[in-house]
PDB file of N, CA and C in Angstrom:
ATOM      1  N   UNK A   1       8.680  -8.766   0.600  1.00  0.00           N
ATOM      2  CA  UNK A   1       8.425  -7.904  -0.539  1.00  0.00           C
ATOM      3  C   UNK A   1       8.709  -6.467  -0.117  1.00  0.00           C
ATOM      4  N   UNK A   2       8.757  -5.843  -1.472  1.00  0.00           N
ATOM      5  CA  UNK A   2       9.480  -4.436  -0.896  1.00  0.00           C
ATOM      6  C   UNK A   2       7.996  -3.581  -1.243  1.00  0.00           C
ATOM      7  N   UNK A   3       7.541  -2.581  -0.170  1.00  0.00           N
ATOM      8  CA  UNK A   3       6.610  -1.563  -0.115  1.00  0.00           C
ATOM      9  C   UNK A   3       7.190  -0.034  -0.330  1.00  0.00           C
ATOM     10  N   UNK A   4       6.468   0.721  -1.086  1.00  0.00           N
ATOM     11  CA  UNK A   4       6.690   2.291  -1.261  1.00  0.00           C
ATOM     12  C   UNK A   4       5.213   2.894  -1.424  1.00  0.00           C
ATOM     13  N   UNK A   5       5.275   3.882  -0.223  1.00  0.00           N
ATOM     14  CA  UNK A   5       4.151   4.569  -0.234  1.00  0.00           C
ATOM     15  C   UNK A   5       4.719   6.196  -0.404  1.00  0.00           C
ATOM     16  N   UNK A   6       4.009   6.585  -1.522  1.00  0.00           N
ATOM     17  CA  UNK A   6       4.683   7.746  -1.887  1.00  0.00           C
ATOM     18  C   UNK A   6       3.314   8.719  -1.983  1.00  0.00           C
ATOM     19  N   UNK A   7       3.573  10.073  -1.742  1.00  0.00           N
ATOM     20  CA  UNK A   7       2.537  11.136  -2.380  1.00  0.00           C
ATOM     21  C   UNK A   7       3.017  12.155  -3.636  1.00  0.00           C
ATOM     22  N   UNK A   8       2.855  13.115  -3.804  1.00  0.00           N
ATOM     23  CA  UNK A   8       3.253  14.177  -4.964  1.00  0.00           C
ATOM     24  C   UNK A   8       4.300  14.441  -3.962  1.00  0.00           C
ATOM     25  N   UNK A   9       3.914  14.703  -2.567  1.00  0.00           N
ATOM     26  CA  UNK A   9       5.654  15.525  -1.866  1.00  0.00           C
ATOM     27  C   UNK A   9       6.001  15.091  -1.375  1.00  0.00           C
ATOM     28  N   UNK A  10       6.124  13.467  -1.305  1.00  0.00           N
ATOM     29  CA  UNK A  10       7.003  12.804  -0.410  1.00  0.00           C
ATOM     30  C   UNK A  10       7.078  11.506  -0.137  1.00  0.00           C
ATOM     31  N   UNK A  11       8.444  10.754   0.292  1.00  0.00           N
ATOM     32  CA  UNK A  11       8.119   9.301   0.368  1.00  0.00           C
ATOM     33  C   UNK A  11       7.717   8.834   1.557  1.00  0.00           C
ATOM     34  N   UNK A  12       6.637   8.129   1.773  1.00  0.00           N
ATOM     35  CA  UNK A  12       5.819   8.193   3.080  1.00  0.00           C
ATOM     36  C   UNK A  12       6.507   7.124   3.649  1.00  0.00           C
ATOM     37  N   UNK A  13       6.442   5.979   3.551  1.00  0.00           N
ATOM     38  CA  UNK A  13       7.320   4.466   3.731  1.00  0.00           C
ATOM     39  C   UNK A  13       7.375   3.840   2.515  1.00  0.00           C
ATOM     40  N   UNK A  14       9.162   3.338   2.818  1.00  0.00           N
ATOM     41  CA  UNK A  14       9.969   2.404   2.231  1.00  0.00           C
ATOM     42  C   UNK A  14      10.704   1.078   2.865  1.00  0.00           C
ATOM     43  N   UNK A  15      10.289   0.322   2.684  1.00  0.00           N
ATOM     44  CA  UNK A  15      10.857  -1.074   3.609  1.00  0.00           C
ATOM     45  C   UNK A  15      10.163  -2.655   3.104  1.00  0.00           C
ATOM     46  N   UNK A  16      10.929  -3.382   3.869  1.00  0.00           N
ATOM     47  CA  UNK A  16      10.513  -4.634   3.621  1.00  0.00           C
ATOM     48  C   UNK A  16       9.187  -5.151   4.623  1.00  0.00           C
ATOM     49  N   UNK A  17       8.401  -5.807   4.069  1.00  0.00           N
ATOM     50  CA  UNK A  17       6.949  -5.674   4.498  1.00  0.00           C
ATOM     51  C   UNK A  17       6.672  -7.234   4.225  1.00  0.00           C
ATOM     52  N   UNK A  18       5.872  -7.823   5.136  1.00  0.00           N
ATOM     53  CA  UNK A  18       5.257  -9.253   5.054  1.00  0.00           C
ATOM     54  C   UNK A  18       3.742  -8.584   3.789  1.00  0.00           C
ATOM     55  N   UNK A  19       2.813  -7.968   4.477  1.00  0.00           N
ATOM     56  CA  UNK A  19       1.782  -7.976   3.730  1.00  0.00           C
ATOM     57  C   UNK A  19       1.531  -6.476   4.004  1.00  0.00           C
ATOM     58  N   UNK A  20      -0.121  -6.117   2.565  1.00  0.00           N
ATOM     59  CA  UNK A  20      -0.043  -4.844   3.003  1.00  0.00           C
ATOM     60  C   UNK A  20      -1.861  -5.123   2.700  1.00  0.00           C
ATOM     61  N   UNK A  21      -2.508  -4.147   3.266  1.00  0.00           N
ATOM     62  CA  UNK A  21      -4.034  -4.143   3.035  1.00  0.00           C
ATOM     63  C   UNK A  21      -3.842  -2.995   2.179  1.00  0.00           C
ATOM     64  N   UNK A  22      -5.071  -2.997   1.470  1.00  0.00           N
ATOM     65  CA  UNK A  22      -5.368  -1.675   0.734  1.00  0.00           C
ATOM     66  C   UNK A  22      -6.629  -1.545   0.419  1.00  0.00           C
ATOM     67  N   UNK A  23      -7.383  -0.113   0.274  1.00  0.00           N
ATOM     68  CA  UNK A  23      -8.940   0.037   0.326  1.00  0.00           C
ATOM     69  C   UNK A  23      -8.993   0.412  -1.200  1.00  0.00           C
ATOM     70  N   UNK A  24      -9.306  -0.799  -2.174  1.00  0.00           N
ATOM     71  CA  UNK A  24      -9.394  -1.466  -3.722  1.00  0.00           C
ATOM     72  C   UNK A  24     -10.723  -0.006  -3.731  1.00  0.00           C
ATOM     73  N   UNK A  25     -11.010   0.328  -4.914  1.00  0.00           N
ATOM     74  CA  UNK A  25     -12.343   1.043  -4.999  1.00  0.00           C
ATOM     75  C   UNK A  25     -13.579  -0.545  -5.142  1.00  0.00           C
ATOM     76  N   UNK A  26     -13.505  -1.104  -5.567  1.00  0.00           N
ATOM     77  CA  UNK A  26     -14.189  -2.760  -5.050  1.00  0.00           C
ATOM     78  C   UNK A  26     -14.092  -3.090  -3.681  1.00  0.00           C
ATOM     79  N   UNK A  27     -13.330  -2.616  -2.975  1.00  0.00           N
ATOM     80  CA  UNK A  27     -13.230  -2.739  -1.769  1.00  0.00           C
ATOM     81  C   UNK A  27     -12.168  -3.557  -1.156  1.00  0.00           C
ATOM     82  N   UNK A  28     -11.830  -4.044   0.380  1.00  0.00           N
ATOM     83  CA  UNK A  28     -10.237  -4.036   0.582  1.00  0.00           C
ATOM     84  C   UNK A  28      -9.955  -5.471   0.035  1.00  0.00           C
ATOM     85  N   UNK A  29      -8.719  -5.170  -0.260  1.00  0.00           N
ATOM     86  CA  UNK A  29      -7.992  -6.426  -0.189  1.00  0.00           C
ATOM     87  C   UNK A  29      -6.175  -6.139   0.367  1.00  0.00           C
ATOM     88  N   UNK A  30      -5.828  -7.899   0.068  1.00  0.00           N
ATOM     89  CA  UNK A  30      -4.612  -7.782   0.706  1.00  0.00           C
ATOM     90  C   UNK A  30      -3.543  -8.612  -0.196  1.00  0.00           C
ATOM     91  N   UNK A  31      -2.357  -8.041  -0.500  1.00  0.00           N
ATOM     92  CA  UNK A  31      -1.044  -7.977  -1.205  1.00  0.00           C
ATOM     93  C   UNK A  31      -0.329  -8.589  -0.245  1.00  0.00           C
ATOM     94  N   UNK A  32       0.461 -10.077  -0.546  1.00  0.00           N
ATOM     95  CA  UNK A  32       1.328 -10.616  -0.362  1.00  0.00           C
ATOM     96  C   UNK A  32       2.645 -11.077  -1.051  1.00  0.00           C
ATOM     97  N   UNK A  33       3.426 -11.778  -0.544  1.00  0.00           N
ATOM     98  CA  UNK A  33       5.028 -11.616  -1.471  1.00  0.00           C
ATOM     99  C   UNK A  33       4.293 -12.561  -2.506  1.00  0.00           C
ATOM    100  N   UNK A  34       4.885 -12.680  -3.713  1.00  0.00           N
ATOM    101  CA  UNK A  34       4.497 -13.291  -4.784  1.00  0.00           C
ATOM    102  C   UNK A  34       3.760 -13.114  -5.339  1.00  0.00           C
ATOM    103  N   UNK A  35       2.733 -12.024  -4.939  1.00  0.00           N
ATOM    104  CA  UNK A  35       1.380 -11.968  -6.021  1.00  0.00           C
ATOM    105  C   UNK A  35       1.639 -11.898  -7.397  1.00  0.00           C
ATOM    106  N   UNK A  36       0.287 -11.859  -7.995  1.00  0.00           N
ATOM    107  CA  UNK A  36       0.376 -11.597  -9.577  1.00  0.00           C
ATOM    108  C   UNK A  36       0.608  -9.955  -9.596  1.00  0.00           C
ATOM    109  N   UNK A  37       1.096  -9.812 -10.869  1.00  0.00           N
ATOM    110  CA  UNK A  37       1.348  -8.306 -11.470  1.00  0.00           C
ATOM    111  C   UNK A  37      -0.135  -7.609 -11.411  1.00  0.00           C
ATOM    112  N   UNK A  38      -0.273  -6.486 -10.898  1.00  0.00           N
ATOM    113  CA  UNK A  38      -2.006  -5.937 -10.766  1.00  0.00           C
ATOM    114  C   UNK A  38      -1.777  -4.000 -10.904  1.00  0.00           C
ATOM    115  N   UNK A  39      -2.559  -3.734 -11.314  1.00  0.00           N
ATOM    116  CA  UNK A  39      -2.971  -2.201 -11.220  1.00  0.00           C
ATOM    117  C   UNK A  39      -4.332  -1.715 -10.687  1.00  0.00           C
ATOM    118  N   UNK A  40      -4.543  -1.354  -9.829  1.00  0.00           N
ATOM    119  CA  UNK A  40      -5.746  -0.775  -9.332  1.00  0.00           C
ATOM    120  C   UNK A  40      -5.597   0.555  -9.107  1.00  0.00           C
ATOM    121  N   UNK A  41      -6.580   0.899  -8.635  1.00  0.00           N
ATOM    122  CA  UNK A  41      -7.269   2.382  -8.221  1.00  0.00           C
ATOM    123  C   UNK A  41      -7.724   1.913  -6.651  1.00  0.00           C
ATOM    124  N   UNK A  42      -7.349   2.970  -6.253  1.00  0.00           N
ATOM    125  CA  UNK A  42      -7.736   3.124  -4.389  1.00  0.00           C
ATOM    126  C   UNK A  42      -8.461   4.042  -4.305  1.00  0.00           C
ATOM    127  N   UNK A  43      -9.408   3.730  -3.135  1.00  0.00           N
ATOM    128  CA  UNK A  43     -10.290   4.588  -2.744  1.00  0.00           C
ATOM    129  C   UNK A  43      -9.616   5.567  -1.289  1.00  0.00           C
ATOM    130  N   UNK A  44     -10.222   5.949  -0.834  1.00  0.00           N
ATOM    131  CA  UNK A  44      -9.735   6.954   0.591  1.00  0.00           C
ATOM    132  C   UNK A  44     -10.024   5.761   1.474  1.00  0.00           C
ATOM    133  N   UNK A  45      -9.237   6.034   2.487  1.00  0.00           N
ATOM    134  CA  UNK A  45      -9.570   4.717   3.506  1.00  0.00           C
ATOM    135  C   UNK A  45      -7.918   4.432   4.353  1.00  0.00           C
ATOM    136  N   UNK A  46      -8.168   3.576   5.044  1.00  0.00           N
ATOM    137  CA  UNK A  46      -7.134   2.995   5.482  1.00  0.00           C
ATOM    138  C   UNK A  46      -6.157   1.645   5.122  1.00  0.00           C
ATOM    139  N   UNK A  47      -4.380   2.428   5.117  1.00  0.00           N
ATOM    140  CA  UNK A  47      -3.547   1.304   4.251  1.00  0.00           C
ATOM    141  C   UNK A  47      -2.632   0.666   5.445  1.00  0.00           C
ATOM    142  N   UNK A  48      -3.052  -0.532   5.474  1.00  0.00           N
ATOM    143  CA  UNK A  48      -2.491  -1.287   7.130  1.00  0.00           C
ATOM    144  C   UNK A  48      -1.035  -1.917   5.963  1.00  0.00           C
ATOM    145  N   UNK A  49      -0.224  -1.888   6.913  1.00  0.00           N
ATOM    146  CA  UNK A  49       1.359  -2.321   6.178  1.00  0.00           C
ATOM    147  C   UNK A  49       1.540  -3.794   7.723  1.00  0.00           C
ATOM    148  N   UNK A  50       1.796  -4.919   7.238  1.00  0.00           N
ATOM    149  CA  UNK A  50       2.606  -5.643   8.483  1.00  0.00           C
ATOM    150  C   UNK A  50       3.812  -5.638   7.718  1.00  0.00           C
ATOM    151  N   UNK A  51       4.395  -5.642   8.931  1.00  0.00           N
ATOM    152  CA  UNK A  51       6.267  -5.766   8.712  1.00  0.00           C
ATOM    153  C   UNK A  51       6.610  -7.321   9.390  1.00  0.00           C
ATOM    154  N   UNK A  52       5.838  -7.780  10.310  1.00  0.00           N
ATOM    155  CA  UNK A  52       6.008  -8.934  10.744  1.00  0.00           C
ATOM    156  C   UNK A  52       4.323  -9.596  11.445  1.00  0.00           C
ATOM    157  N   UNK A  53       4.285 -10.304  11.676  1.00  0.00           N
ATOM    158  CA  UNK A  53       3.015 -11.013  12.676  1.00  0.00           C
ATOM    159  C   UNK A  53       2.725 -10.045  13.674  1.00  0.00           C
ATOM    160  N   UNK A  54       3.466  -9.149  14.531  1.00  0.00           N
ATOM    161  CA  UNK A  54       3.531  -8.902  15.571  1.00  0.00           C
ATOM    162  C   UNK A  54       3.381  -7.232  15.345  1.00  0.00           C
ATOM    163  N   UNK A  55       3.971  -6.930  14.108  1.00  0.00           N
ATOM    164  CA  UNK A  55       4.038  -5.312  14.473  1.00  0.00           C
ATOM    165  C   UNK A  55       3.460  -4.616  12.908  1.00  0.00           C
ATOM    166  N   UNK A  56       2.771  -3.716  12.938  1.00  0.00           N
ATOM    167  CA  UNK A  56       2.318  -2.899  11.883  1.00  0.00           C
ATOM    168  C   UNK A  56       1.372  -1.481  12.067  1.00  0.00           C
ATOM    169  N   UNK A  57       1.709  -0.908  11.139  1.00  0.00           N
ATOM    170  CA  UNK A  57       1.847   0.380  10.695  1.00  0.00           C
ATOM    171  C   UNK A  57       0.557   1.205  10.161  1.00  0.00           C
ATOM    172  N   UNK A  58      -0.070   1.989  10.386  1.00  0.00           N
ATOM    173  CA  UNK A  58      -1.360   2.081   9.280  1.00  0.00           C
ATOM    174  C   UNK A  58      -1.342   3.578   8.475  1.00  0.00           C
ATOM    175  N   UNK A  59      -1.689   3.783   7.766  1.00  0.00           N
ATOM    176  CA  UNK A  59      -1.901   5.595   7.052  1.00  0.00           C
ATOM    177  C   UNK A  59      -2.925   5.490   6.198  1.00  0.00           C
ATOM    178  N   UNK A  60      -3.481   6.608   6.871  1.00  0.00           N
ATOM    179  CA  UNK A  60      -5.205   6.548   5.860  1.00  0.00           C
ATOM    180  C   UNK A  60      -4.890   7.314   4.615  1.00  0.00           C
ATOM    181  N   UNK A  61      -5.246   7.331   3.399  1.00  0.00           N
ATOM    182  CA  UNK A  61      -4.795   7.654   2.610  1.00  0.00           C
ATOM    183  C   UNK A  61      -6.188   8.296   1.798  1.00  0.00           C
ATOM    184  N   UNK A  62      -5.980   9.103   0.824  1.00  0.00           N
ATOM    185  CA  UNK A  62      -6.743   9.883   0.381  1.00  0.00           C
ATOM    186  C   UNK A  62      -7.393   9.354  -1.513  1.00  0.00           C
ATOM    187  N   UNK A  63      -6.807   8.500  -1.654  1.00  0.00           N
ATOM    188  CA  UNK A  63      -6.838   7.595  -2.925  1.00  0.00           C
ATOM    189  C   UNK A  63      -6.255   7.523  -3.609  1.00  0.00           C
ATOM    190  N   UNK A  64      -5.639   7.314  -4.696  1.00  0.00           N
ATOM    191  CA  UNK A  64      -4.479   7.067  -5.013  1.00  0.00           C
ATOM    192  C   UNK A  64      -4.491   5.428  -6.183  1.00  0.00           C
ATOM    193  N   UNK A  65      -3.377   5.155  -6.572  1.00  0.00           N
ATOM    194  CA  UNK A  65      -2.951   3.844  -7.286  1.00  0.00           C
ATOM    195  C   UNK A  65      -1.881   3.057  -6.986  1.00  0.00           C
ATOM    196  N   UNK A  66      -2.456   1.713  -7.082  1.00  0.00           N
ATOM    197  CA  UNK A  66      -1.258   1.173  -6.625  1.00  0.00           C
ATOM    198  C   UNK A  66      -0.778  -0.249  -7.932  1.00  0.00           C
ATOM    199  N   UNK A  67       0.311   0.005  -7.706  1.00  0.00           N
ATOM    200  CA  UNK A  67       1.248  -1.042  -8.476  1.00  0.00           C
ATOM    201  C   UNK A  67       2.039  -2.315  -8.213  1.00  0.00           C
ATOM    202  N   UNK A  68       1.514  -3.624  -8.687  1.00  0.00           N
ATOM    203  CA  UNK A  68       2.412  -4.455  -7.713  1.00  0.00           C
ATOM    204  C   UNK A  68       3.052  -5.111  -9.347  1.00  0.00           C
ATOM    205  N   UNK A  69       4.770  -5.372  -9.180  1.00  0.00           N
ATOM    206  CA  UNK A  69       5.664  -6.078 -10.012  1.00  0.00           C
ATOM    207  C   UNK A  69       6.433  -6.955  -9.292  1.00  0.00           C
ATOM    208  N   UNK A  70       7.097  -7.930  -9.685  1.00  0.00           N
ATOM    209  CA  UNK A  70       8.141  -8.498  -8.731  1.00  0.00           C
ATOM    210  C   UNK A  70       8.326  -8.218  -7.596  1.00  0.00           C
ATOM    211  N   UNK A  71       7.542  -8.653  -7.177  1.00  0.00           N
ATOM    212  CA  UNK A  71       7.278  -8.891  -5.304  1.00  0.00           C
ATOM    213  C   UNK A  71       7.478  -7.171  -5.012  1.00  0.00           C
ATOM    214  N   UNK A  72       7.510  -6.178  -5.473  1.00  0.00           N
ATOM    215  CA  UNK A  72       7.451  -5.050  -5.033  1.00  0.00           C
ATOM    216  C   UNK A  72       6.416  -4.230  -5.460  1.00  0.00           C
ATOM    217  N   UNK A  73       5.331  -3.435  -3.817  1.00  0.00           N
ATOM    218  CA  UNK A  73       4.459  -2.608  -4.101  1.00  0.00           C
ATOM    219  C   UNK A  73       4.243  -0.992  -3.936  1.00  0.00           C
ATOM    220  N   UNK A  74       3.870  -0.363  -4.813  1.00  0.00           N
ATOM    221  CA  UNK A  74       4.354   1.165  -4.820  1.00  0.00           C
ATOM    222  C   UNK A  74       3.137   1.518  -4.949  1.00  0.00           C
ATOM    223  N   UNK A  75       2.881   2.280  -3.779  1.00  0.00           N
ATOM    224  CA  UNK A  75       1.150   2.925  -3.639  1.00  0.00           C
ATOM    225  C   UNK A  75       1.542   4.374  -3.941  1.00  0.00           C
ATOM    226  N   UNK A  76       0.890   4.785  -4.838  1.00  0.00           N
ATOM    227  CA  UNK A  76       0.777   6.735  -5.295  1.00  0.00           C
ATOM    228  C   UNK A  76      -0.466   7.079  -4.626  1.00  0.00           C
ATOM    229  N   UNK A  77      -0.293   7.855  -3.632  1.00  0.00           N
ATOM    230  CA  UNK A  77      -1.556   7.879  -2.288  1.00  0.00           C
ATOM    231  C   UNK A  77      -1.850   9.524  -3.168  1.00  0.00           C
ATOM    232  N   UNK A  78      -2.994   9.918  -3.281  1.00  0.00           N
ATOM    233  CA  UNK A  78      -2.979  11.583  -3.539  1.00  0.00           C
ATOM    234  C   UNK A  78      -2.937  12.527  -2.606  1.00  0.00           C
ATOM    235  N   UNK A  79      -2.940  11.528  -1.172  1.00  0.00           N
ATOM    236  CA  UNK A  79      -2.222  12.583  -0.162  1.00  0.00           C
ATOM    237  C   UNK A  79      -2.799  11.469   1.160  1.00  0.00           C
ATOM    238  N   UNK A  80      -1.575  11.747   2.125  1.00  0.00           N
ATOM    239  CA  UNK A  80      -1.947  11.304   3.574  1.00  0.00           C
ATOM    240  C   UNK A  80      -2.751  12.273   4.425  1.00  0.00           C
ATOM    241  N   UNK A  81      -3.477  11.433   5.082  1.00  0.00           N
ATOM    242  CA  UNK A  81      -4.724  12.280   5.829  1.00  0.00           C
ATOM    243  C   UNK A  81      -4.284  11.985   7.278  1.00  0.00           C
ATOM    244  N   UNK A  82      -4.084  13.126   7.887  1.00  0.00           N
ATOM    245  CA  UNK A  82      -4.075  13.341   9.536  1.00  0.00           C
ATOM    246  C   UNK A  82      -4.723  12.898  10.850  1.00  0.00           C
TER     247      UNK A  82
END
């Protein structure tokens, strides 16, 4: 599935991704290829990306929404945190 993590100034990551975690305001869950179509709201927290079994990525994020359609997910973070 294809991942986009974007803010107001910038595209944070774009790539092909096995799974992605995300901190739900319900709390975390995890996005795989095929899911159902979903809209949520994110809380601040940490967004773990795997790209494979072996290797992955994390960016804490400041809250934000995320969108999943046809196997592709596009997180609108309101900003990456340092």
């Amino acid at each position: 599935m294809i991942l986009e993590i974007l803010t107001p100034d910038e595209k944070v990551f774009s790539g092909e991704v096995y799974s992605v975690n995300l901190p739900g305001v319900n709390g975390l869950f995890e996005v795989l290829g095929g899911h159902a179509a979903l809209v949520s709201n994110l809380q601040r927290g940490l967004v773990t990306v795997r790209k494979s079994a072996k290797e992955e990525q994390k960016f804490m994020i400041d809250g934000g929404l995320v969108e999943v359609s046809n196997n592709k997910v596009s997180v609108l973070a309101e900003a990456i945190l340092k």
